[in-house]
C-alpha atoms as a PDB file:
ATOM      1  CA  UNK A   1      -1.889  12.556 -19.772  1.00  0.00           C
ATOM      2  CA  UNK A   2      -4.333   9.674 -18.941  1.00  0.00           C
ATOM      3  CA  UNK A   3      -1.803   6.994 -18.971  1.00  0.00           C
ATOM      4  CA  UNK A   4       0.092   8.629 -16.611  1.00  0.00           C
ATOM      5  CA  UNK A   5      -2.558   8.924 -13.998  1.00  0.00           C
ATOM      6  CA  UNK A   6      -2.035   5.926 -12.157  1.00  0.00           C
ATOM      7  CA  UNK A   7       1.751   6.502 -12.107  1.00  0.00           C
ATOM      8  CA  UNK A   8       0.916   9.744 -10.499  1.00  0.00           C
ATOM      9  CA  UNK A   9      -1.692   8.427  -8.145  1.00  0.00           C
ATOM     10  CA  UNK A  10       0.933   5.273  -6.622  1.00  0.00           C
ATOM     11  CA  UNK A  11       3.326   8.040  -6.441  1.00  0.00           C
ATOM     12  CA  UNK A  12       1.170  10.455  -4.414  1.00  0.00           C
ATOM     13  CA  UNK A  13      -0.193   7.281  -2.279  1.00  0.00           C
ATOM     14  CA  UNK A  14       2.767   6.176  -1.531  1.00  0.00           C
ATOM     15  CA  UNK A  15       4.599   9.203  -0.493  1.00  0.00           C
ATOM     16  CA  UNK A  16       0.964   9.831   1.721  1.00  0.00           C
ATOM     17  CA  UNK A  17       2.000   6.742   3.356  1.00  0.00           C
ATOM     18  CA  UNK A  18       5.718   7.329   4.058  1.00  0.00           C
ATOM     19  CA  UNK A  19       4.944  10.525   5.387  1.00  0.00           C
ATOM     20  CA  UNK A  20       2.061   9.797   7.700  1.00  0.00           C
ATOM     21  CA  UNK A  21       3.262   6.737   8.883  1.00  0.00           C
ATOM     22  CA  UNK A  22       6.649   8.939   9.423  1.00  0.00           C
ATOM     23  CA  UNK A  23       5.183  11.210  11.861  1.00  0.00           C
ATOM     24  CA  UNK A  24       6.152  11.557  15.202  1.00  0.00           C
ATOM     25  CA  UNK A  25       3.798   9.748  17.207  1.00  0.00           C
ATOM     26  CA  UNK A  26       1.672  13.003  18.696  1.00  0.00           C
ATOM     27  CA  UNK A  27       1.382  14.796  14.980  1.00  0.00           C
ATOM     28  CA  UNK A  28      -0.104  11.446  13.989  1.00  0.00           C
ATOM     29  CA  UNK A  29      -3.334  11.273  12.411  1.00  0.00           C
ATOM     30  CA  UNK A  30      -6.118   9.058  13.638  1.00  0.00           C
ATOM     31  CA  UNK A  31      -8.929   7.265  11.406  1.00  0.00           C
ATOM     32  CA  UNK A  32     -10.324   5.787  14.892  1.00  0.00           C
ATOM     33  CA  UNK A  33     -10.696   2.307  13.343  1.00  0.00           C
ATOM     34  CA  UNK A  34      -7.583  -0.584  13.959  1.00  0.00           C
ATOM     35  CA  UNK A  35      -4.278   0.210  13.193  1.00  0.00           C
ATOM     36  CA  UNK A  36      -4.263  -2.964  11.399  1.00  0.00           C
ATOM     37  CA  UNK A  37      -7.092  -2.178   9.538  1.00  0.00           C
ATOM     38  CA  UNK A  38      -5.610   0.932   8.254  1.00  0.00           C
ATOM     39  CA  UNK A  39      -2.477  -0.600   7.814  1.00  0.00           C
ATOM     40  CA  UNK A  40      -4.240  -3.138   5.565  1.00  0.00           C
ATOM     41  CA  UNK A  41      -6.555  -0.534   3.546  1.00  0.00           C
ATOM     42  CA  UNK A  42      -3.680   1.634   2.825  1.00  0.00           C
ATOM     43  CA  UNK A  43      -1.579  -1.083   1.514  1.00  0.00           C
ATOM     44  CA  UNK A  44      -4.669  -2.552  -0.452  1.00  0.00           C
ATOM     45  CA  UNK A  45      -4.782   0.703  -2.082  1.00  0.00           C
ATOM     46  CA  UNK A  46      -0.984   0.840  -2.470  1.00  0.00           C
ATOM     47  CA  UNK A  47      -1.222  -2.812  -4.472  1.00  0.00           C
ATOM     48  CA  UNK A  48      -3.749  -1.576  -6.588  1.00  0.00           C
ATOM     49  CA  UNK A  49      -1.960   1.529  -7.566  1.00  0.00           C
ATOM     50  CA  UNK A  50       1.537  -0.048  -8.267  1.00  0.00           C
ATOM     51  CA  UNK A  51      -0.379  -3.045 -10.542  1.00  0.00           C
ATOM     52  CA  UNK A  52      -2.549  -0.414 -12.384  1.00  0.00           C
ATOM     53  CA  UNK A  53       0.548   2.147 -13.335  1.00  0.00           C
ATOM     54  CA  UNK A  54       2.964  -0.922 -14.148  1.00  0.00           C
ATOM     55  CA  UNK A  55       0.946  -3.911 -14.625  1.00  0.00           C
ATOM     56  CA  UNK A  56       4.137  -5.947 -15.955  1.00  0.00           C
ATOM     57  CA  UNK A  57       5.546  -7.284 -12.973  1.00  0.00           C
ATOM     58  CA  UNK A  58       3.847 -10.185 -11.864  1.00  0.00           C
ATOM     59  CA  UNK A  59       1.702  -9.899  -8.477  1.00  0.00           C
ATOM     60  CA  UNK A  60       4.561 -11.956  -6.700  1.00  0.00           C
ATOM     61  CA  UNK A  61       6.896  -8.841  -7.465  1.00  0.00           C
ATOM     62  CA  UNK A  62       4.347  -5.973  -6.813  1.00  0.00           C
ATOM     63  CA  UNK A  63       3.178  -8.073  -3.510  1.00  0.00           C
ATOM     64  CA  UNK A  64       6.667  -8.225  -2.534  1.00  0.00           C
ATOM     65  CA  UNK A  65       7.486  -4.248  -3.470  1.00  0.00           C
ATOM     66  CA  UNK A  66       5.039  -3.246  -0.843  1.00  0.00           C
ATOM     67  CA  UNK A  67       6.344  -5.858   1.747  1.00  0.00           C
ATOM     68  CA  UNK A  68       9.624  -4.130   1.400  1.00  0.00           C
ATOM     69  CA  UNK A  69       8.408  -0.113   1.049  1.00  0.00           C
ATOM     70  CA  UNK A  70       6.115  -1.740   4.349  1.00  0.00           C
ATOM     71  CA  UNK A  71       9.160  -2.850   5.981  1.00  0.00           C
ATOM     72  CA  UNK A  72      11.078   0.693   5.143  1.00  0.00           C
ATOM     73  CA  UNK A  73       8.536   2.973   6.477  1.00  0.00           C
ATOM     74  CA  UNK A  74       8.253   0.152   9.535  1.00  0.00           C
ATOM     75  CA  UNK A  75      12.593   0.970  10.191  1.00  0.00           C
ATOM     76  CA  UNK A  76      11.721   4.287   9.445  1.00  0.00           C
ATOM     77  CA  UNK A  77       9.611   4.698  12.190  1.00  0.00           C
ATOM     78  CA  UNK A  78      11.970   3.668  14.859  1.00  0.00           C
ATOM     79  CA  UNK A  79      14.211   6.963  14.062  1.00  0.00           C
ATOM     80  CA  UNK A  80      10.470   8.927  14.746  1.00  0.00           C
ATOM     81  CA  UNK A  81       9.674  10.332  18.286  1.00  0.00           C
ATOM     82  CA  UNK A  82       7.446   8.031  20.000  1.00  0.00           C
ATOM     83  CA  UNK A  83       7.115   5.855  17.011  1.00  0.00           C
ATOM     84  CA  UNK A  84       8.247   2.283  16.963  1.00  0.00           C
ATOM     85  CA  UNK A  85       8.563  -0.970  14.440  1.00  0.00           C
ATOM     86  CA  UNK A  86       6.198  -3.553  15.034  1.00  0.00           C
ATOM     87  CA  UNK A  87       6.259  -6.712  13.184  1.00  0.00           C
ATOM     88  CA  UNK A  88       2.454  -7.300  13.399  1.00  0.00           C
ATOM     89  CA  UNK A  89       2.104  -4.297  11.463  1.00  0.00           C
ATOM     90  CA  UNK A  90       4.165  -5.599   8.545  1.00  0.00           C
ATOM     91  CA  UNK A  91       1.750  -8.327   8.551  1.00  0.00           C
ATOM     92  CA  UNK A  92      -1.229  -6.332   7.901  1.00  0.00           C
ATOM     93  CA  UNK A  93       0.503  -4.478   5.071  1.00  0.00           C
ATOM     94  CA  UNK A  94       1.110  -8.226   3.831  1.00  0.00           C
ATOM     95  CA  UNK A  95      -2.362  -8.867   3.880  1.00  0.00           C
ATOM     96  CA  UNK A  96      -3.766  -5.710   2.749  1.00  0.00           C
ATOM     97  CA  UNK A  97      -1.769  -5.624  -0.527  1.00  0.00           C
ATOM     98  CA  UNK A  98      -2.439  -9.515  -1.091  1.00  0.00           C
ATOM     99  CA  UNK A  99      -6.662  -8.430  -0.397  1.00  0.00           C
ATOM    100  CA  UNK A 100      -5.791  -5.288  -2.882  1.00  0.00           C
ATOM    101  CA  UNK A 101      -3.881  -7.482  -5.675  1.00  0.00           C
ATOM    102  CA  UNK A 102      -6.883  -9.794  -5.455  1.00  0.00           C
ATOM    103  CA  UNK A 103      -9.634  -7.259  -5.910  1.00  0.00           C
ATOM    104  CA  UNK A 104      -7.148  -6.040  -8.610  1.00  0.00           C
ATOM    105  CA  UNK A 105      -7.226  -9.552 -10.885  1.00  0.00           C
ATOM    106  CA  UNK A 106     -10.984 -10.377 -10.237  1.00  0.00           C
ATOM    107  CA  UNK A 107     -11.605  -6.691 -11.992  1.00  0.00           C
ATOM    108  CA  UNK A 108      -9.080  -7.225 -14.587  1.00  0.00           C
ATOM    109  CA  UNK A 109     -10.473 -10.663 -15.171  1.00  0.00           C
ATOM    110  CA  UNK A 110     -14.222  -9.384 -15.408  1.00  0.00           C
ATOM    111  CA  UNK A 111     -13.328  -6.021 -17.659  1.00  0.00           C
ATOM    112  CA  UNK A 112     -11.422  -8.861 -20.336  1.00  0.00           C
ATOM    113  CA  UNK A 113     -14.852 -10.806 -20.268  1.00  0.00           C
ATOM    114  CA  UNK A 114     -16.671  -7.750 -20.664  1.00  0.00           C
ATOM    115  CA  UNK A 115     -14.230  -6.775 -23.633  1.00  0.00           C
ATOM    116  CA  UNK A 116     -15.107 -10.144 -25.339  1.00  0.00           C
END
């Protein structure tokens, strides 16, 4: 059951994204910090989660997974009432799974020196 953990927990992340970021825009929940921030911090986690339930794929593929599930929900979200794509936003999921997939290989690197 413990290995699949982290398959579950990308999978409920990443539906938690699709669907909020689905939302028509007055059902929308609000942190009350950036847009861009959250953006960035959801797709940090989103990096994190993908790399720890299949670590595999090399962070070039998992980085470029989440630009395309980014860009999805971002299409997605011009079929949602008084939601609309925004390229900036895109961006920010860019950056927040390249920040996540960074935090990601500096704590696999320091667990293998610990293992040593």
């Amino acid at each position: 059951m413990r290995a699949d953990l982290p398959f579950l927990s990308f999978s409920l992340w990443s539906t938690g994204i699709a669907v909020l970021s689905l939302l028509p825009a007055g059902a929308a929940i609000s942190t009350g910090w950036s847009d861009k921030l959250e953006h960035g911090l959801a797709y940090a986690v989103l990096a994190i989660l993908l790399k720890a339930a299949f670590p595999s794929p090399s962070v070039l593929k998992v980085w470029v997974f989440c630009m395309l599930f980014g860009g999805l929900v971002e299409v997605g979200q011009f079929f949602s009432p008084g939601r609309q794509t925004v390229f900036v936003d895109m961006v920010a999921n860019g950056a927040g799974a390249a920040v996540g997939l960074t935090l990601y290989a500096v704590w696999s690197i320091k667990r293998r020196q610990r293992q040593l």
